[in-house]
N, C-alpha and C. Protein backbone atom coordinates (compact mmCIF):
# COMPACT_ATOMS: atom_id res chain seq x y z
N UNK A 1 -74.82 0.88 -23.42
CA UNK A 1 -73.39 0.80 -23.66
C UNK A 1 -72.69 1.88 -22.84
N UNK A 2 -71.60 1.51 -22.21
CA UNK A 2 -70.76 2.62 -21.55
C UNK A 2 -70.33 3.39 -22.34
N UNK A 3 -70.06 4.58 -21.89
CA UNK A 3 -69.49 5.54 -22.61
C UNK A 3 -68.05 5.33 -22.86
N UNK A 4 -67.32 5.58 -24.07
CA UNK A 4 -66.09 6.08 -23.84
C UNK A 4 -65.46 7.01 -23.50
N UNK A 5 -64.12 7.06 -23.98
CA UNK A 5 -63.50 8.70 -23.58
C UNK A 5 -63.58 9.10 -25.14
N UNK A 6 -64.23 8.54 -25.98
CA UNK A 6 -64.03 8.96 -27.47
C UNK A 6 -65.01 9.50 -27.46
N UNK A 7 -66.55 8.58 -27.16
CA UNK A 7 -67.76 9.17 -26.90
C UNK A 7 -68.31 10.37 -26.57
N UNK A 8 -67.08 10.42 -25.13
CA UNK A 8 -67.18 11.23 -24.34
C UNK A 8 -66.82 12.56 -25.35
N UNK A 9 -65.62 12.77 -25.77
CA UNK A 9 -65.55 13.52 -26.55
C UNK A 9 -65.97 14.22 -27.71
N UNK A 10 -66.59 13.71 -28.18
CA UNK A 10 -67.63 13.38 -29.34
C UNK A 10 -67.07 12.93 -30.31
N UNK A 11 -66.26 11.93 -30.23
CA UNK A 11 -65.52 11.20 -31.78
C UNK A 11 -66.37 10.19 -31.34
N UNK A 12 -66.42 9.66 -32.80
CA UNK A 12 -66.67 8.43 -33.36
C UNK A 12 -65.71 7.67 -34.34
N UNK A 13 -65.70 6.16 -33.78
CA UNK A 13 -64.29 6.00 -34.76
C UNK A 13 -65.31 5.42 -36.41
N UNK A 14 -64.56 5.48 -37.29
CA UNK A 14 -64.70 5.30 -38.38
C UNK A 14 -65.48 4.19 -38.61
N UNK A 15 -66.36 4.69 -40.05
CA UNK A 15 -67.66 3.52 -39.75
C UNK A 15 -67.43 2.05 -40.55
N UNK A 16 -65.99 1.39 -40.85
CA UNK A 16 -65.49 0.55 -41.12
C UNK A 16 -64.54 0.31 -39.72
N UNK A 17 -64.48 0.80 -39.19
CA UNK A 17 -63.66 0.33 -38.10
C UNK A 17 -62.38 0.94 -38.18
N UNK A 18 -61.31 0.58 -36.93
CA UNK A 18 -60.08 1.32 -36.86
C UNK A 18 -59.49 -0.32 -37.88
N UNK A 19 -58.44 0.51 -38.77
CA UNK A 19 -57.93 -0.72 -39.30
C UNK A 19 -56.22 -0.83 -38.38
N UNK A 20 -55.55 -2.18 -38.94
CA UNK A 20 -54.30 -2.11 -38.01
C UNK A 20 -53.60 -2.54 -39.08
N UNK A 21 -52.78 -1.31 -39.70
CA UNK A 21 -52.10 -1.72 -40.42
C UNK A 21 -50.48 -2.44 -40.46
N UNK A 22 -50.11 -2.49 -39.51
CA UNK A 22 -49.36 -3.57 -39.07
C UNK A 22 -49.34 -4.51 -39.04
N UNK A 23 -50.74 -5.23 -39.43
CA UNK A 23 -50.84 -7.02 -39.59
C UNK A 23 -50.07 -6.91 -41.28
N UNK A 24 -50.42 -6.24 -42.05
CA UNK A 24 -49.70 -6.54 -43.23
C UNK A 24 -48.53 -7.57 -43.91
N UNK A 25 -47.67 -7.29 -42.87
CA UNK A 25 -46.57 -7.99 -42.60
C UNK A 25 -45.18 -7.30 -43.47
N UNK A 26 -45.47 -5.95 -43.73
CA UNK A 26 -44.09 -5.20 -44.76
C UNK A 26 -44.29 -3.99 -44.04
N UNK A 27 -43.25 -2.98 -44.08
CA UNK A 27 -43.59 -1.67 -43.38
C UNK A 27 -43.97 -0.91 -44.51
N UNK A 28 -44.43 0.81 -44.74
CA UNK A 28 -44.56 1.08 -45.57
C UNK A 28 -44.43 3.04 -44.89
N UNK A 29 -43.52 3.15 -46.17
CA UNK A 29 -42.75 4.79 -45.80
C UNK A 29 -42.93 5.24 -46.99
N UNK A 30 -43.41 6.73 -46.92
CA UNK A 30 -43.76 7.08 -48.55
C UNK A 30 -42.91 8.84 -48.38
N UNK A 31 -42.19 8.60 -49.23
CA UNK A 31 -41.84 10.75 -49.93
C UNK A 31 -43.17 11.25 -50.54
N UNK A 32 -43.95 11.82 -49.44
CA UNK A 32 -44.87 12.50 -50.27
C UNK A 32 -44.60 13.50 -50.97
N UNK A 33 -43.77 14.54 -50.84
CA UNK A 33 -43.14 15.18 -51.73
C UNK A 33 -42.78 14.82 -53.46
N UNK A 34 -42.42 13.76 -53.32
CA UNK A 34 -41.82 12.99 -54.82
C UNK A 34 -42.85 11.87 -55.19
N UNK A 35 -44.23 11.28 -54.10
CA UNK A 35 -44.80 10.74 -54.19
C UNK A 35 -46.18 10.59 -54.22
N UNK A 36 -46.79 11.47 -53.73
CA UNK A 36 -47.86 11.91 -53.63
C UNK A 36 -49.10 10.99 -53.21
N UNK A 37 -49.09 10.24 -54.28
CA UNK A 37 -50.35 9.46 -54.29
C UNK A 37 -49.83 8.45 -53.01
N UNK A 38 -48.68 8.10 -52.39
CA UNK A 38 -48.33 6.99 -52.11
C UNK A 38 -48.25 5.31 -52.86
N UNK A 39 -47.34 5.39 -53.95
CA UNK A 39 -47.34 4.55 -54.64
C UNK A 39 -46.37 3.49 -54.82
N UNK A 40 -44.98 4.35 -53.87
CA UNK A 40 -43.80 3.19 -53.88
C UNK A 40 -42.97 3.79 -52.26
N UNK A 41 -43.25 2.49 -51.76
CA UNK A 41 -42.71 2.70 -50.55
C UNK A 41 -40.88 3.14 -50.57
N UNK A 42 -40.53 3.51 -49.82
CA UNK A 42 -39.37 3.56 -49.30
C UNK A 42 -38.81 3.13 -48.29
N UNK A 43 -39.28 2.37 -47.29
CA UNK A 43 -38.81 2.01 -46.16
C UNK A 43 -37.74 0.88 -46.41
N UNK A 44 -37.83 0.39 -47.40
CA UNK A 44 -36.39 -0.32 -46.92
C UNK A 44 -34.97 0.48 -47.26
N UNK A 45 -35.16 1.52 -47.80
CA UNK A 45 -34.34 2.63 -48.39
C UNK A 45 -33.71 3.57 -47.00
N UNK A 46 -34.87 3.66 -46.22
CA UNK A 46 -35.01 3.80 -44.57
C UNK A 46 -35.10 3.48 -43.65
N UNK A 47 -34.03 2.48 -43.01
CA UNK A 47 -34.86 1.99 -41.85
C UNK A 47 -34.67 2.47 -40.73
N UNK A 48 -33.85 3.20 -40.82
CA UNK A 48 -33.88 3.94 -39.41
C UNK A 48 -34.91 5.04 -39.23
N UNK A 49 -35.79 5.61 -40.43
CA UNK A 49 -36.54 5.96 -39.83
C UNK A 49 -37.93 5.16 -39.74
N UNK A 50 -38.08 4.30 -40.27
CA UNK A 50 -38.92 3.18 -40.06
C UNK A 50 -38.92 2.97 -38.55
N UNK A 51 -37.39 2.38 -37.97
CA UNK A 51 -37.33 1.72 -36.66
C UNK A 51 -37.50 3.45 -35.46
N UNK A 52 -37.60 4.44 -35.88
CA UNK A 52 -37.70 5.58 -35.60
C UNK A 52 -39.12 5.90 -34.88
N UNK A 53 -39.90 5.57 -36.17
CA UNK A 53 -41.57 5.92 -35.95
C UNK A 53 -41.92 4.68 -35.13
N UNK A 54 -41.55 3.14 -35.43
CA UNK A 54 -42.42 2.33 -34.57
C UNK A 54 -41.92 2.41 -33.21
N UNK A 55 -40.70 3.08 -32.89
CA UNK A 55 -40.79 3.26 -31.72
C UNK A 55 -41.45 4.13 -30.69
N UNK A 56 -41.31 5.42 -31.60
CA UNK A 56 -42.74 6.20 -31.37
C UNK A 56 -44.19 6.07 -31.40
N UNK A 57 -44.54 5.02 -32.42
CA UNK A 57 -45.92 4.48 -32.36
C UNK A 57 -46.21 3.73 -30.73
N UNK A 58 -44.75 3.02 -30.46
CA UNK A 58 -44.69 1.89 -29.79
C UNK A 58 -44.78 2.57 -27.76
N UNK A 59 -44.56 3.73 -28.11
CA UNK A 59 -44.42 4.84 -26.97
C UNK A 59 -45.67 5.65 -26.61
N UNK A 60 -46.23 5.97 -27.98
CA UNK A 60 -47.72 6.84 -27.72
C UNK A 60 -49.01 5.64 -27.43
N UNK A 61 -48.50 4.46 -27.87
CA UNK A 61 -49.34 3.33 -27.60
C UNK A 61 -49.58 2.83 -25.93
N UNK A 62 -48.31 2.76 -25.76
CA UNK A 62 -48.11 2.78 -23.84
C UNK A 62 -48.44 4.12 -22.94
N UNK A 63 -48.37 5.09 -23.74
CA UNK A 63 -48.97 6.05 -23.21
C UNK A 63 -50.36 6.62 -22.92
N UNK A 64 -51.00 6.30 -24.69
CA UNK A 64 -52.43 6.65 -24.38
C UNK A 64 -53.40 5.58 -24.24
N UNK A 65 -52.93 4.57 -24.16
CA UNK A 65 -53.71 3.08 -24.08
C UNK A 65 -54.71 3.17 -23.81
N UNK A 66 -54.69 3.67 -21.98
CA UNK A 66 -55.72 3.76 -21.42
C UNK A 66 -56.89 4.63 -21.53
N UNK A 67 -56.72 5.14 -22.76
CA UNK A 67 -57.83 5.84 -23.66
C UNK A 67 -58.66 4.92 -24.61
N UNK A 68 -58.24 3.92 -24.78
CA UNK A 68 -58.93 3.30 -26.04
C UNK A 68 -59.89 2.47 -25.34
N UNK A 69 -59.91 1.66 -23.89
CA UNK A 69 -60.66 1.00 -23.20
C UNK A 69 -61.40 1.89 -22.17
N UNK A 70 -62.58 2.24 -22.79
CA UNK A 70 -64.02 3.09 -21.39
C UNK A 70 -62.87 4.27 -21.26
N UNK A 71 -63.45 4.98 -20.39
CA UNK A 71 -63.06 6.15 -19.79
C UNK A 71 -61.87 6.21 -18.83
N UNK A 72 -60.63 6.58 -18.75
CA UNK A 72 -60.17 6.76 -17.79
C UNK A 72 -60.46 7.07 -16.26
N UNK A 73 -60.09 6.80 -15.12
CA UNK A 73 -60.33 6.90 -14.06
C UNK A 73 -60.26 8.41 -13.57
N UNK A 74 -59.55 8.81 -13.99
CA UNK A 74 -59.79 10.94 -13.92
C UNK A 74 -60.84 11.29 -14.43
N UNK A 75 -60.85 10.83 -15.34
CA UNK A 75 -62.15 11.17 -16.61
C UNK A 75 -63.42 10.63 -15.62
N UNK A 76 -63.66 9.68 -15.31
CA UNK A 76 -64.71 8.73 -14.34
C UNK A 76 -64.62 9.70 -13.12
N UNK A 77 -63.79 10.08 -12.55
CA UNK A 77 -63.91 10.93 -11.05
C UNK A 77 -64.41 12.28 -11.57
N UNK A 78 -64.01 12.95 -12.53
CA UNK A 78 -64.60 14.30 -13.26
C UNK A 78 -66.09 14.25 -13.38
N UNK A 79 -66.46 13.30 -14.08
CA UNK A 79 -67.64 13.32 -14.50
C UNK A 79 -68.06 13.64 -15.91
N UNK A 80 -68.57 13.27 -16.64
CA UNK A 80 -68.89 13.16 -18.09
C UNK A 80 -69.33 14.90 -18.65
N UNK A 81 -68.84 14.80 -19.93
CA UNK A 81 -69.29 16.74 -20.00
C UNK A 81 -70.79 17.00 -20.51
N UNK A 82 -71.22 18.04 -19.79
CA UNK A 82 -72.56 18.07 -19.61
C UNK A 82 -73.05 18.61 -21.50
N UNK A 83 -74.18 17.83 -21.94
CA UNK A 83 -74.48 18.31 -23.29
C UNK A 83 -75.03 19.25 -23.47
N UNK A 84 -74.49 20.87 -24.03
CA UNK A 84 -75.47 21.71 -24.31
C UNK A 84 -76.22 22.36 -25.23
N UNK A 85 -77.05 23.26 -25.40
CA UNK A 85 -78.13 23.37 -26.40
C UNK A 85 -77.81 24.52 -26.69
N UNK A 86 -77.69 24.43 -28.33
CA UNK A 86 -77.10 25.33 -29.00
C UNK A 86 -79.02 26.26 -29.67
């Protein structure tokens, strides 16, 4: 298996998988302060900061993309980090 840049790093993603919580089909905004556990959304109470964050989600997504598929091409010209013995 090729390496990733996660690999590379030494993450591993979660041993259920990355979930996407956006298929849901509702948004979901919580006052942790007043809420803690996360038990009653607020986002429709908010939507501007709702439409706030997915645009930011929607920005760091176009940005680091090319992290989630193999190694970047810098990363590939660098060369993988050498493993050492502790």
């Amino acid at each position: 298996m090729a390496p990733t840049f996660c690999t590379m790093a030494g993450y591993a993603p979660p041993a259920g998988g990355i979930q996407d919580f956006s298929k849901r089909g509702y948004d979901e905004l919580y006052d942790i302060e007043a809420d803690p556990s996360e038990s009653y959304s607020v986002a429709e109470r908010h939507p501007e900061v709702v439409a706030d964050m997915k645009q930011r989600l929607a920005d760091a997504q176009a940005r680091f993309g090319p992290f989630r598929e193999g190694v970047p091409p810098f990363f590939q010209k660098a060369g993988a980090p050498k493993a050492t013995q502790d």
